[in-house]
C-alpha atoms as a PDB file:
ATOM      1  CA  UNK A   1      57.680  -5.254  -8.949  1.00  0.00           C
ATOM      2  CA  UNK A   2      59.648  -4.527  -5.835  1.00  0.00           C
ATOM      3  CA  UNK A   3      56.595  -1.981  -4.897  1.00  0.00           C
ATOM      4  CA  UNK A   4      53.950  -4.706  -5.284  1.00  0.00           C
ATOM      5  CA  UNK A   5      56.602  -7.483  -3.095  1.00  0.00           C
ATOM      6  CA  UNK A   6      56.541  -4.773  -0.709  1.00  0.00           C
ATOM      7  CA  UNK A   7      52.821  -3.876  -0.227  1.00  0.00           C
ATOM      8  CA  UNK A   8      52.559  -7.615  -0.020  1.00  0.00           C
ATOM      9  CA  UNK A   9      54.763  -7.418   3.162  1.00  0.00           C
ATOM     10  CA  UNK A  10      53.256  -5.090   4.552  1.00  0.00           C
ATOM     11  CA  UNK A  11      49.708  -7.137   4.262  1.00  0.00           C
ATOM     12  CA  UNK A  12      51.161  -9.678   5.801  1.00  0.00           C
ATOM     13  CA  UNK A  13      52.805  -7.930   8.889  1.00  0.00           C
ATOM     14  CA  UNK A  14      49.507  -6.123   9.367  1.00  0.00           C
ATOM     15  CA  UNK A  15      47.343  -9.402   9.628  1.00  0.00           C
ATOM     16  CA  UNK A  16      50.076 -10.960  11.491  1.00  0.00           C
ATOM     17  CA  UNK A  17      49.361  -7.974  14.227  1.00  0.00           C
ATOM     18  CA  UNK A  18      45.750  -7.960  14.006  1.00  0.00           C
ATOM     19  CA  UNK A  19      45.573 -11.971  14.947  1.00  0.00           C
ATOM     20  CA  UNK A  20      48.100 -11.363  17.247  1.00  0.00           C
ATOM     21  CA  UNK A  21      46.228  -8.552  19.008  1.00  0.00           C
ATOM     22  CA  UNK A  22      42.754 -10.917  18.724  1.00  0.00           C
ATOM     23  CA  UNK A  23      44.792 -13.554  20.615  1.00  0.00           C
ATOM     24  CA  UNK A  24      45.369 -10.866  23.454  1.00  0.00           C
ATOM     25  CA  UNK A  25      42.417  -9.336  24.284  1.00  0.00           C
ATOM     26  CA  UNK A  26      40.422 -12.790  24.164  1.00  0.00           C
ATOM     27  CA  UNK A  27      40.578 -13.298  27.894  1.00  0.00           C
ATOM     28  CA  UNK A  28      39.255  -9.363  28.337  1.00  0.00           C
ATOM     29  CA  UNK A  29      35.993 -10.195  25.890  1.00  0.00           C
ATOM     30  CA  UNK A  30      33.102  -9.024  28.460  1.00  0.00           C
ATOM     31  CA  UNK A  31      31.243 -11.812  29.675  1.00  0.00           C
ATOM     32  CA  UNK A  32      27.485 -12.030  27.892  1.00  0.00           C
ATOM     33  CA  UNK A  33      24.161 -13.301  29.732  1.00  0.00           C
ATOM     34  CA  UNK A  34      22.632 -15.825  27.300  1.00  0.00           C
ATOM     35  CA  UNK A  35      20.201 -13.718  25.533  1.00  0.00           C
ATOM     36  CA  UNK A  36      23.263 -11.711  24.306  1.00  0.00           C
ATOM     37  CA  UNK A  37      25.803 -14.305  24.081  1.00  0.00           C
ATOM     38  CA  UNK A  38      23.044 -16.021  21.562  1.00  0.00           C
ATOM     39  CA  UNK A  39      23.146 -12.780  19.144  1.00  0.00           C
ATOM     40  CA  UNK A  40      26.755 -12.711  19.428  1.00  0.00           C
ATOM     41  CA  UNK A  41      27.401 -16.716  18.226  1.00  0.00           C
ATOM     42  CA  UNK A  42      24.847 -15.825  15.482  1.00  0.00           C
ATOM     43  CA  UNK A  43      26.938 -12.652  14.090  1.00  0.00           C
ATOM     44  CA  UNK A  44      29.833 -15.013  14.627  1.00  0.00           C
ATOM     45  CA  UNK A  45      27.769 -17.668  12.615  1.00  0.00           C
ATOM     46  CA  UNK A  46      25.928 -15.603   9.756  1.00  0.00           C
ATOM     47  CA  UNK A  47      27.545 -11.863   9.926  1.00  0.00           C
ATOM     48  CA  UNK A  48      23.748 -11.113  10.301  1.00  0.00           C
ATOM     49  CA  UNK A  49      21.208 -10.913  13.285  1.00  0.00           C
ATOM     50  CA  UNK A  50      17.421  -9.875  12.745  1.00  0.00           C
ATOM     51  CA  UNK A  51      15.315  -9.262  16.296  1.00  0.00           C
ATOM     52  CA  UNK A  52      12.905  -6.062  17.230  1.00  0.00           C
ATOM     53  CA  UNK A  53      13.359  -3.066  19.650  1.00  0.00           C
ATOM     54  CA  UNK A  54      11.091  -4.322  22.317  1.00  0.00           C
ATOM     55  CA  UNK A  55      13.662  -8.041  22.034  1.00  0.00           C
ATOM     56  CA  UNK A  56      16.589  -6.114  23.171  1.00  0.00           C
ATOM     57  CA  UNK A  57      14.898  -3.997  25.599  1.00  0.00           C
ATOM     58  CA  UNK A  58      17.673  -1.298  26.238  1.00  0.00           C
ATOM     59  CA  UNK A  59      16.556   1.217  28.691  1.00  0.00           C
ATOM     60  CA  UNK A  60      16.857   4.385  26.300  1.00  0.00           C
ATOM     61  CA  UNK A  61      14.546   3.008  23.428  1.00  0.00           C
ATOM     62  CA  UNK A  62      11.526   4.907  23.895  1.00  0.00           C
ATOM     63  CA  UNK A  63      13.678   8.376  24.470  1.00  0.00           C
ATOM     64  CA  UNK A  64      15.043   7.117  21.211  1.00  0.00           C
ATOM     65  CA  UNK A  65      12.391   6.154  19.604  1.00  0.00           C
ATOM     66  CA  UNK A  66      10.456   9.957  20.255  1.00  0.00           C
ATOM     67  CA  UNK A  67      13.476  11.812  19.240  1.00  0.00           C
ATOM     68  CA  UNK A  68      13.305   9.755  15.611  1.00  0.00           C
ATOM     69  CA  UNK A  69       9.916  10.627  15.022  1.00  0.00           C
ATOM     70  CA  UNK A  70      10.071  14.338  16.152  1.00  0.00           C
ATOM     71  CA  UNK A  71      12.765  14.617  13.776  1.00  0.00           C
ATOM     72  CA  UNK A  72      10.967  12.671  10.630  1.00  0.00           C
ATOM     73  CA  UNK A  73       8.721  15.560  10.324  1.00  0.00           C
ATOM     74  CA  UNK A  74      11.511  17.903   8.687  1.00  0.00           C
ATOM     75  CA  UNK A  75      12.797  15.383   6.493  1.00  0.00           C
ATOM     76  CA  UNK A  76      11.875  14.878   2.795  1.00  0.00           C
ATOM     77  CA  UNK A  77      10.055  17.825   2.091  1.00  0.00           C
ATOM     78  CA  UNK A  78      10.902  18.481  -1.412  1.00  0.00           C
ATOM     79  CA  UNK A  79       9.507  17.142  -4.392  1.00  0.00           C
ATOM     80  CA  UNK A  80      11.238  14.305  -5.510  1.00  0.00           C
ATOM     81  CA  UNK A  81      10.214  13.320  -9.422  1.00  0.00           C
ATOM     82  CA  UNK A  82       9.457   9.109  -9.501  1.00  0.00           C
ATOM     83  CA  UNK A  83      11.412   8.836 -13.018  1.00  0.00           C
ATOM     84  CA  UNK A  84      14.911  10.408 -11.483  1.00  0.00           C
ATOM     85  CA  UNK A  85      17.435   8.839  -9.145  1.00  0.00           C
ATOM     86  CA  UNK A  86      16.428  10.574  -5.959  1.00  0.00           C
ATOM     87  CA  UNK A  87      19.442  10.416  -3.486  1.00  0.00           C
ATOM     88  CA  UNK A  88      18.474   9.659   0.628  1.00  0.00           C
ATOM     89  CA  UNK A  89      18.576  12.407   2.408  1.00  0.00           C
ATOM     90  CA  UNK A  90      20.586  11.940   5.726  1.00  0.00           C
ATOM     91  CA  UNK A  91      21.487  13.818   8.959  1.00  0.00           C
ATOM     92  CA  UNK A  92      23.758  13.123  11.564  1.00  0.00           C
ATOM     93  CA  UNK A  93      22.315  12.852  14.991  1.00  0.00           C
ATOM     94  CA  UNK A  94      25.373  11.587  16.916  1.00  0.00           C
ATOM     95  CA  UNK A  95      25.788  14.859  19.135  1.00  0.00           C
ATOM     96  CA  UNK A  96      22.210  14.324  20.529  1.00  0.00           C
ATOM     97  CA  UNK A  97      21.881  12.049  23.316  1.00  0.00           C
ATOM     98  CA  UNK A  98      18.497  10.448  22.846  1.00  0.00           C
ATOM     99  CA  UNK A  99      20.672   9.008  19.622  1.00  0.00           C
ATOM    100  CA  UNK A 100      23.943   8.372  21.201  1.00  0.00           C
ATOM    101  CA  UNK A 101      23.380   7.047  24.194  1.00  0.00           C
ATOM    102  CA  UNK A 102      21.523   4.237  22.652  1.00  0.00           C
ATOM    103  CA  UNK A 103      24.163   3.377  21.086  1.00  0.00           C
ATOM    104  CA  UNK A 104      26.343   3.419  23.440  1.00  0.00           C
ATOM    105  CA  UNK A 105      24.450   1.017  25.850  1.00  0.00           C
ATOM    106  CA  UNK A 106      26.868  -0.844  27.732  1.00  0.00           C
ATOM    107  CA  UNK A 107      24.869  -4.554  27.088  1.00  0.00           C
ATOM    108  CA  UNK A 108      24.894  -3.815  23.142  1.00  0.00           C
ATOM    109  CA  UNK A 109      29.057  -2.178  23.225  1.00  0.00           C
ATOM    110  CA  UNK A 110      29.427  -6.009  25.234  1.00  0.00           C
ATOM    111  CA  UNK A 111      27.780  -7.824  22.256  1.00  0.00           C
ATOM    112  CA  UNK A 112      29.612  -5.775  19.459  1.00  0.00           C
ATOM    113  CA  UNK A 113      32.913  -6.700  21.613  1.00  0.00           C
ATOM    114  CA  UNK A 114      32.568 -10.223  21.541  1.00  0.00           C
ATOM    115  CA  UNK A 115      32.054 -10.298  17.724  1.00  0.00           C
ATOM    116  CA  UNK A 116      34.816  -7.724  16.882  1.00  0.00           C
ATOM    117  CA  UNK A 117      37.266  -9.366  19.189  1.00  0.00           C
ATOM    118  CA  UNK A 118      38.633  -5.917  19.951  1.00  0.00           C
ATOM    119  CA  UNK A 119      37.772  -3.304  22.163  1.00  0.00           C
ATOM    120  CA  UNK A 120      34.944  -1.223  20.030  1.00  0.00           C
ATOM    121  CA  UNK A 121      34.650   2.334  18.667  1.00  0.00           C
ATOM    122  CA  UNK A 122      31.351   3.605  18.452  1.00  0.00           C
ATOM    123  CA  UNK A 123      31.444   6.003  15.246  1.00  0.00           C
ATOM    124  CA  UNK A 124      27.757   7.544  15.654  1.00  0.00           C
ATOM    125  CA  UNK A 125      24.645   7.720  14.231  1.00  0.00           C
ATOM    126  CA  UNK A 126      22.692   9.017  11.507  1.00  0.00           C
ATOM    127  CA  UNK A 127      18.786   9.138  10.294  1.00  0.00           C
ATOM    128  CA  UNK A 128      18.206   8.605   6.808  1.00  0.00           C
ATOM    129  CA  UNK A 129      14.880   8.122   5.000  1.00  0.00           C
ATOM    130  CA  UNK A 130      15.382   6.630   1.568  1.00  0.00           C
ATOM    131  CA  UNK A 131      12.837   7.756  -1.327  1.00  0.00           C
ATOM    132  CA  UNK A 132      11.004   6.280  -4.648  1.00  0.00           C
ATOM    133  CA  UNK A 133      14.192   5.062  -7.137  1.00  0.00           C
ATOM    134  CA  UNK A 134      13.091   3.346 -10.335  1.00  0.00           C
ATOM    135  CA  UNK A 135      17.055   1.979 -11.104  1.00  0.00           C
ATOM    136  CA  UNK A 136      19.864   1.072  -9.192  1.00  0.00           C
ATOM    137  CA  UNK A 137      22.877   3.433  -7.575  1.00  0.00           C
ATOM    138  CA  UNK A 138      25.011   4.244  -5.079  1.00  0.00           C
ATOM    139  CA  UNK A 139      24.394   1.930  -2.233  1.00  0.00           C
ATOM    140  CA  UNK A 140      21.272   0.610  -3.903  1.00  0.00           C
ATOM    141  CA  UNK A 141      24.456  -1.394  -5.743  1.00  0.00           C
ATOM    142  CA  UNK A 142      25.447  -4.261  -4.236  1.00  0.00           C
ATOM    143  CA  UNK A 143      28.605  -3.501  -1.884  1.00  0.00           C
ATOM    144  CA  UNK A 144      30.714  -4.199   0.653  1.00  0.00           C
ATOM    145  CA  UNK A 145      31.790  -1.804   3.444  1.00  0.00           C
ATOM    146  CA  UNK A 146      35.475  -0.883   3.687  1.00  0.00           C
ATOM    147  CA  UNK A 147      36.207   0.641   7.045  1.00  0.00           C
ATOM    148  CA  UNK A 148      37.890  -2.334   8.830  1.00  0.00           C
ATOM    149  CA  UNK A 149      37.897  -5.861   9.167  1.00  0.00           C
ATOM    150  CA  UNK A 150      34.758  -6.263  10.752  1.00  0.00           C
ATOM    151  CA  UNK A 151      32.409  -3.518  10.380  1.00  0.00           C
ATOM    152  CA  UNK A 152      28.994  -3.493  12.663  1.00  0.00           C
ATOM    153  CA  UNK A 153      25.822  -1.178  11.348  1.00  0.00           C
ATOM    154  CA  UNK A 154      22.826  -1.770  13.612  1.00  0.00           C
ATOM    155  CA  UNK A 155      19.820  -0.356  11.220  1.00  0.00           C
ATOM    156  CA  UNK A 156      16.640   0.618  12.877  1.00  0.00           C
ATOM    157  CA  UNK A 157      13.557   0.479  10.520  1.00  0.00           C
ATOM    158  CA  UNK A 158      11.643   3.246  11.520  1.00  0.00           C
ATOM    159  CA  UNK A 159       8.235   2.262   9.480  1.00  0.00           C
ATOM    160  CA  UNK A 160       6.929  -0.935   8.667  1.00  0.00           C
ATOM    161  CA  UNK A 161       9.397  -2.360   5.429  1.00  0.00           C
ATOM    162  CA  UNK A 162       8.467  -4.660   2.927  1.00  0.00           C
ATOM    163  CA  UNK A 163       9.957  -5.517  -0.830  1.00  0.00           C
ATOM    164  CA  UNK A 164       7.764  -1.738  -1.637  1.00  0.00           C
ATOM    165  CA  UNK A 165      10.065   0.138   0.532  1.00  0.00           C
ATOM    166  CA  UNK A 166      13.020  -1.005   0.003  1.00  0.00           C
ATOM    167  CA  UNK A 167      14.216  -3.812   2.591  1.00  0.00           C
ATOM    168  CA  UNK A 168      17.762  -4.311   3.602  1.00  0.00           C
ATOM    169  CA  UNK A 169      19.230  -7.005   1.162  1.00  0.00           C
ATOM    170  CA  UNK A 170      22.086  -9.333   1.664  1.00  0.00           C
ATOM    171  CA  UNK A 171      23.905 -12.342   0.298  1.00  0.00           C
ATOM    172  CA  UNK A 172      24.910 -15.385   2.802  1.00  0.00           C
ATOM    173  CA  UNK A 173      28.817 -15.123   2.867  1.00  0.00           C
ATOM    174  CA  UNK A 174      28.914 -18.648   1.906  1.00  0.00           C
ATOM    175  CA  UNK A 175      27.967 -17.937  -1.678  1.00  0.00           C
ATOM    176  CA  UNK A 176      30.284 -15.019  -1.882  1.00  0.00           C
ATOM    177  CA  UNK A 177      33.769 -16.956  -0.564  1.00  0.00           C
ATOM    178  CA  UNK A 178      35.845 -19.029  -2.827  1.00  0.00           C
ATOM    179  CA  UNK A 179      35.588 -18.629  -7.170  1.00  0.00           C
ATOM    180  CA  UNK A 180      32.616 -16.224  -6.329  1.00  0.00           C
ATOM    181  CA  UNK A 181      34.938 -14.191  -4.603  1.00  0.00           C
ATOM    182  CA  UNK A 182      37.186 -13.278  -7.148  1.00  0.00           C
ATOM    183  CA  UNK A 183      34.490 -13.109 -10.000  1.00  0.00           C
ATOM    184  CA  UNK A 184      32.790 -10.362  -8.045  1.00  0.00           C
ATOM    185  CA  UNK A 185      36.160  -8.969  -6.408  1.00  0.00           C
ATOM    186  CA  UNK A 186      37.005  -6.363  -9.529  1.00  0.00           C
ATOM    187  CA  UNK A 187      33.297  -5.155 -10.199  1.00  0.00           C
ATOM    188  CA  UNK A 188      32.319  -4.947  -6.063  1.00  0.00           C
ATOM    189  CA  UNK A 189      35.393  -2.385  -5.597  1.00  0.00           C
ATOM    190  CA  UNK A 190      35.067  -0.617  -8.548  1.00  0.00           C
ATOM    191  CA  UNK A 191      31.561   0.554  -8.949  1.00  0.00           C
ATOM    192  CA  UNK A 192      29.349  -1.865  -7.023  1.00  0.00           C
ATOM    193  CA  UNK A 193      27.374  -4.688  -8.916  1.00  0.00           C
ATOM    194  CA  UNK A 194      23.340  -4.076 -10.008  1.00  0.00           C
ATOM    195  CA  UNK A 195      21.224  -6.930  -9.852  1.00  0.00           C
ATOM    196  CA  UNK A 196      21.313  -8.408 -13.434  1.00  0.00           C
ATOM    197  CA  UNK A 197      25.196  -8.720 -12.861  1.00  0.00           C
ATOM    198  CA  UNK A 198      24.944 -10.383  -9.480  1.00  0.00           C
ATOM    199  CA  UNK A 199      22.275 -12.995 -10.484  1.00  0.00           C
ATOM    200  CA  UNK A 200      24.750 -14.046 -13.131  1.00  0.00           C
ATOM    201  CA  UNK A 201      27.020 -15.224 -10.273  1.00  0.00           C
ATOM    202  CA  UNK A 202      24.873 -15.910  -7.297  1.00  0.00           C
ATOM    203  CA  UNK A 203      21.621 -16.954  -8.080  1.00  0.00           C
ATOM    204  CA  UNK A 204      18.983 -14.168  -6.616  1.00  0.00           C
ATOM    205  CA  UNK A 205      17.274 -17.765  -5.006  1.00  0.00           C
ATOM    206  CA  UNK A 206      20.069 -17.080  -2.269  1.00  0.00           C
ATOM    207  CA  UNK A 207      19.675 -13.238  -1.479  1.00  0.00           C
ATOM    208  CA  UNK A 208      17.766 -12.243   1.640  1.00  0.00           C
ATOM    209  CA  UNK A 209      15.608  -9.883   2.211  1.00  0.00           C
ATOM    210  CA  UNK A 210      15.247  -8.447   5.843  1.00  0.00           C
ATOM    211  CA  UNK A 211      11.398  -7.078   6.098  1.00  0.00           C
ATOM    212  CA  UNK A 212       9.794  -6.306   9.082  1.00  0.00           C
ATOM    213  CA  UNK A 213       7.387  -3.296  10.687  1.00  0.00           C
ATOM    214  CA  UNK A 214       9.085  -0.820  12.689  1.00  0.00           C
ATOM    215  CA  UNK A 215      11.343  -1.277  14.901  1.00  0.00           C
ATOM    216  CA  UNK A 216      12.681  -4.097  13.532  1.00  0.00           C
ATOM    217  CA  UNK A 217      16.622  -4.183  14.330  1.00  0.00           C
ATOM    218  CA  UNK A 218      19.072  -5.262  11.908  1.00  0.00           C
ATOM    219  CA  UNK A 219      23.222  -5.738  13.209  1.00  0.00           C
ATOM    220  CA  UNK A 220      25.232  -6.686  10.364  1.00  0.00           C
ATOM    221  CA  UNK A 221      28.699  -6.977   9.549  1.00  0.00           C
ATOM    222  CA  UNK A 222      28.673  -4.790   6.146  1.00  0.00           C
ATOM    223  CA  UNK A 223      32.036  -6.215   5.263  1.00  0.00           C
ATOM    224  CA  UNK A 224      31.048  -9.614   5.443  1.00  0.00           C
ATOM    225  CA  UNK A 225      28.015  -9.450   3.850  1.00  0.00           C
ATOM    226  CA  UNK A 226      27.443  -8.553   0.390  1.00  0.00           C
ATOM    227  CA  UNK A 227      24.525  -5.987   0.249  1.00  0.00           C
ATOM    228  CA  UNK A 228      22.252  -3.033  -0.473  1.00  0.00           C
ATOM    229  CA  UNK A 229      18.878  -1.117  -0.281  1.00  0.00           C
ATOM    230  CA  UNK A 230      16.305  -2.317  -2.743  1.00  0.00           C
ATOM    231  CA  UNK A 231      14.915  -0.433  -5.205  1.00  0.00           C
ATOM    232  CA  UNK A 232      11.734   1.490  -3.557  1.00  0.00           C
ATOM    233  CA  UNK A 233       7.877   2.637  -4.641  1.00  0.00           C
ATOM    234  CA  UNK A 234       7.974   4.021  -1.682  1.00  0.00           C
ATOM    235  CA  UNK A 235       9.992   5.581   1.526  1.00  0.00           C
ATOM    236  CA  UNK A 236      11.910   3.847   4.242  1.00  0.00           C
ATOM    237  CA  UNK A 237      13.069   5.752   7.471  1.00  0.00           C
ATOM    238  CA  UNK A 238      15.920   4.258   9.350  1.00  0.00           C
ATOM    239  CA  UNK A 239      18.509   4.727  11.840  1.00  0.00           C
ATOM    240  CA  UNK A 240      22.135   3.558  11.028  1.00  0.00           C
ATOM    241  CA  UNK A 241      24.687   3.178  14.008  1.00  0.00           C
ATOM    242  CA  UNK A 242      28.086   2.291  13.121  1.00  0.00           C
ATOM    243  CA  UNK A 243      31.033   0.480  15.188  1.00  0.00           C
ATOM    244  CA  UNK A 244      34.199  -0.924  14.187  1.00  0.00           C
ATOM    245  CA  UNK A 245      37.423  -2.008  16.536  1.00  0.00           C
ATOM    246  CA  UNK A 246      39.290   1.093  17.851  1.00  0.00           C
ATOM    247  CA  UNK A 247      41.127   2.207  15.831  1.00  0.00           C
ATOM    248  CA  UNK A 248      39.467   0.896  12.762  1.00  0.00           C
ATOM    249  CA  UNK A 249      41.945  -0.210   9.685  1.00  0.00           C
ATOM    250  CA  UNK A 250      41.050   2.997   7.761  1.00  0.00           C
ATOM    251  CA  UNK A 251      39.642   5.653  10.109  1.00  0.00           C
ATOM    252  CA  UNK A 252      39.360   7.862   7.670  1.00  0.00           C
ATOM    253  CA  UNK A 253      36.026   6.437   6.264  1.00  0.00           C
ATOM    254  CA  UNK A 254      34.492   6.295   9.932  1.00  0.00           C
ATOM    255  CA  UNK A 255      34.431   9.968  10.271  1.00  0.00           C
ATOM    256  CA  UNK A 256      31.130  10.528   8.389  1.00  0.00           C
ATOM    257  CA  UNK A 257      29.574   9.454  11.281  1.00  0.00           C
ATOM    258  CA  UNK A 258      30.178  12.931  13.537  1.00  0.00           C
ATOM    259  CA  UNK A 259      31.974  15.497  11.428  1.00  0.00           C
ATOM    260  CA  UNK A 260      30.160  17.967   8.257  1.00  0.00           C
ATOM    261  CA  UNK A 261      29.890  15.306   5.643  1.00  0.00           C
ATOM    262  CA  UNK A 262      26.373  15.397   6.122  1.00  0.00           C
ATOM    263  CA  UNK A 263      23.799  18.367   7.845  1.00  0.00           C
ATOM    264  CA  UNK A 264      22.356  18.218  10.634  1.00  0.00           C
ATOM    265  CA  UNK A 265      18.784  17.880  12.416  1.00  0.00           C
ATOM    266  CA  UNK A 266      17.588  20.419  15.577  1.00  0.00           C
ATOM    267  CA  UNK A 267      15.664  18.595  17.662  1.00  0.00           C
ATOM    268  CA  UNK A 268      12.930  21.173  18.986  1.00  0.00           C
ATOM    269  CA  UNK A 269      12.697  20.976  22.552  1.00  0.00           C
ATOM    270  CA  UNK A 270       8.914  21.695  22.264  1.00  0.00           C
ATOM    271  CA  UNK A 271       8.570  18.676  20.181  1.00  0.00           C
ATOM    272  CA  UNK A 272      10.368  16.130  21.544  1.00  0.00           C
ATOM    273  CA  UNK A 273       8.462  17.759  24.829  1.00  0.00           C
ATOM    274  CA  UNK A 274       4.637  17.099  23.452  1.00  0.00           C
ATOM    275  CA  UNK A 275       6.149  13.497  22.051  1.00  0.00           C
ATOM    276  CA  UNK A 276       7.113  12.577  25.462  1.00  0.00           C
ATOM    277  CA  UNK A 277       3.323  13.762  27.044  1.00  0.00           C
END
């Protein structure tokens, strides 16, 4: 008892800190042109913003873009049976530049600011492409991301996405706060939720599905938002870059992002040189 009275505390203290530091840094936020104030006041708004590469227009797209698809090429080369639950495969790109340094353009780390309230840490990048699954699991299971308060993943879709690929899928907060909250509070943080389970409690009427042909850009707050990749008859390529405040609430999950969780891709000089002639 005197354990749980404590932890409860130290919940407290810890939000009281995080407003307080919100309150602070307010007057620092960077100041947005409209275009970017507008995605900003819609995270703010919905958690969610959908618009294209060629919308945002940062200068390092198309040396982004190249890299992606010189590096496609090596991925998903084994045979992956239709009737078994075929895991993504996934590579972090964060130490090459053509992938970090879109990331880290100054007008999208201004954006991400304004939302977070805090100043940013960009965790990386990875490529991912996402194969045929028949049944849900892992993060084809509705979730919720657990690395801080606010949690930003902009999502690339590399190749056109509709309900046959698997789209991005997420549930409005509004239908997630309140009694919903708590009904899906013990099933979301144990195992994730599948679709039959979910329906039960929000109707699938209110889920959203984000299709759209490549190059489509997705920024979410995946703490927020309820969500999860559909399941697929056929493969998805994408691009996940992840930012949270700095330092995030538990650091510990962020490191994925840049250390040897997952392999990495060798971008061949010769071609990324013929995709840039």
């Amino acid at each position: 008892m005197l354990n749980q009275i404590k932890e409860k505390v130290a919940l407290v203290q810890d939000e009281l800190i995080y407003q307080a530091k919100l309150r602070q840094h307010h007057s620092h936020l960077p100041v947005l042109e409209k275009r970017d104030r507008i995605i900003a006041e819609s995270l703010q708004n919905n958690g969610i913003v959908i618009t294209t590469l060629e919308d945002l227009g940062l200068p390092s797209t198309s040396e982004m873009l190249n890299a992606a698809h010189s590096l496609l090429p090596q991925m998903g080369k084994h045979n992956y049976p239709v009737y078994a639950q075929n895991p993504p495969e996934i590579y972090t790109v964060t130490d090459l530049p053509q992938f970090y340094n879109w990331g880290k353009e100054q007008r999208l780390l201004n954006i991400l600011e304004n939302y977070i309230g805090l100043p940013v840490a960009y965790h990386g990048v990875q490529i991912r492409k996402d194969f045929i699954n028949k049944s849900q699991f892992s993060t084809m299971l509705w979730h919720r991301d657990s690395e801080d308060r606010r949690i930003v993943k902009i999502i690339i879709y590399l190749n056109d996405v509709e309900e046959k690929e698997g789209p991005f899928q997420y549930v409005p907060s509004s239908f997630t706060s309140g009694i919903n909250f708590y009904r899906l509070y013990y099933q979301l943080y144990e195992k994730g939720i599948d679709d039959e389970t979910l329906n039960k409690i929000v109707s699938k009427s209110a889920w959203k599905s984000c299709c759209g042909p490549a190059g489509t850009v997705i920024i979410a707050d995946t703490n927020r938002l309820l969500h999860h990749g559909t399941v697929r008859t056929s493969e998805r390529s994408t691009l996940f870059f992840a930012y949270t405040a700095n330092p995030p609430k538990r650091a510990e999950l962020c490191t994925q992002y840049w250390d040897n969780t997952f392999p990495r891709l060798e971008l061949s000089s010769q071609n990324f040189h013929l995709k840039n002639q």
